[in-house]
Protein backbone atom coordinates (compact mmCIF):
# COMPACT_ATOMS: atom_id res chain seq x y z
CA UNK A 1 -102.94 131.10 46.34
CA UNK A 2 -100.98 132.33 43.24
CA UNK A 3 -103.93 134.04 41.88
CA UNK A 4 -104.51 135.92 45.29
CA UNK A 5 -100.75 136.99 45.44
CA UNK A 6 -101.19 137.96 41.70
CA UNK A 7 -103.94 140.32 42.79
CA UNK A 8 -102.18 142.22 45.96
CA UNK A 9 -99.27 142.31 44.09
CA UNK A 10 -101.28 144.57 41.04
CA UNK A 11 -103.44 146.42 43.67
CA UNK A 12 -100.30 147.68 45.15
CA UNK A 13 -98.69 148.37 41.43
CA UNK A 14 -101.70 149.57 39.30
CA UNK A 15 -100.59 148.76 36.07
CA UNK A 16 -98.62 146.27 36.66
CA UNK A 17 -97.97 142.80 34.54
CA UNK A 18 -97.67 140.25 37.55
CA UNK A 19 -97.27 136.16 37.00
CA UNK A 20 -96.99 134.27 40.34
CA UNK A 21 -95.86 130.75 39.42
CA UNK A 22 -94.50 127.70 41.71
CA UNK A 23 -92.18 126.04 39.36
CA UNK A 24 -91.13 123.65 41.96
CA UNK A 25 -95.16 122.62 41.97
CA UNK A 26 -94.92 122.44 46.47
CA UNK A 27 -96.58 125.90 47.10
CA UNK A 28 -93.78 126.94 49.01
CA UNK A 29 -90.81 128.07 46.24
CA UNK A 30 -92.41 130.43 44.29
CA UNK A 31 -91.39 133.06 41.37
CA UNK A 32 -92.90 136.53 40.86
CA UNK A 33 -92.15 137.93 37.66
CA UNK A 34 -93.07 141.80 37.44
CA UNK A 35 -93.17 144.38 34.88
CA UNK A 36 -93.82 148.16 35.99
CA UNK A 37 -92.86 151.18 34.69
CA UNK A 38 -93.15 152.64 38.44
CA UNK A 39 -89.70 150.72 38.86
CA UNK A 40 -87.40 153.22 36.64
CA UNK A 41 -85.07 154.88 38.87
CA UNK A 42 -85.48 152.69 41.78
CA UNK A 43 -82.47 150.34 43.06
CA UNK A 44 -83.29 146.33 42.63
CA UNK A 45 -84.02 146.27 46.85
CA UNK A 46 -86.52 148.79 46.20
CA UNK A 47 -87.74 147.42 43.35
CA UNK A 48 -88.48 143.83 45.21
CA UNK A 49 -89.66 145.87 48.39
CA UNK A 50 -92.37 146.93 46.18
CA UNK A 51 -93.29 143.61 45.28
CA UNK A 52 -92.79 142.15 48.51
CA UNK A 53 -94.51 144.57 51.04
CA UNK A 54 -97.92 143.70 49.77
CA UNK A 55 -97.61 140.47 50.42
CA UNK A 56 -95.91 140.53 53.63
CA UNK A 57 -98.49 138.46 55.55
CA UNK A 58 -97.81 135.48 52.71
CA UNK A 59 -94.19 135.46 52.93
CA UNK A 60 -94.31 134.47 56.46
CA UNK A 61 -96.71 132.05 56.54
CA UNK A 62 -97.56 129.26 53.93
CA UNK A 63 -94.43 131.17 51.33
CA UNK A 64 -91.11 129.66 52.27
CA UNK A 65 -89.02 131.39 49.08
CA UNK A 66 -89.74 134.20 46.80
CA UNK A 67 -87.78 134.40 43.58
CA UNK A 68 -88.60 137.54 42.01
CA UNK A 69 -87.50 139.19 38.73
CA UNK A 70 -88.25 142.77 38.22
CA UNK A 71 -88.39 144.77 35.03
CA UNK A 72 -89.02 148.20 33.83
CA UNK A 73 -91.93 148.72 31.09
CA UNK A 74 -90.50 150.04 28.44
């Protein structure tokens, strides 16, 4: 399932560095880490809508948290 979020997440942000990981090891609490230069001059909600919206579906279902850490390639 991490790989598979991975993948919408960089189809939606070409470009992209994505890393899905479940540090908690449950499949449930997981932590997106993403790198995109498409984030300059967006707020941090946008920023994490971007992430998020592709990956919608997940977050309702089997995805009980999302930790997610945005960053601006530089």
């Amino acid at each position: 399932m991490l790989e598979a979020l991975k993948n919408k997440i960089e189809e939606a942000l070409p470009g992209a560095t994505v890393q899905v990981l479940d540090p908690m090891q449950d499949g449930e609490h997981l932590q997106a880490i993403v790198i995109y230069e498409g984030f300059e001059g967006k707020t941090l909600i946008e920023q994490h809508r971007m992430v998020t919206d592709p990956i919608k579906d997940e977050l309702k279902g089997p995805v009980h948290a999302l930790a997610i850490k945005t960053k601006v390639r530089e």
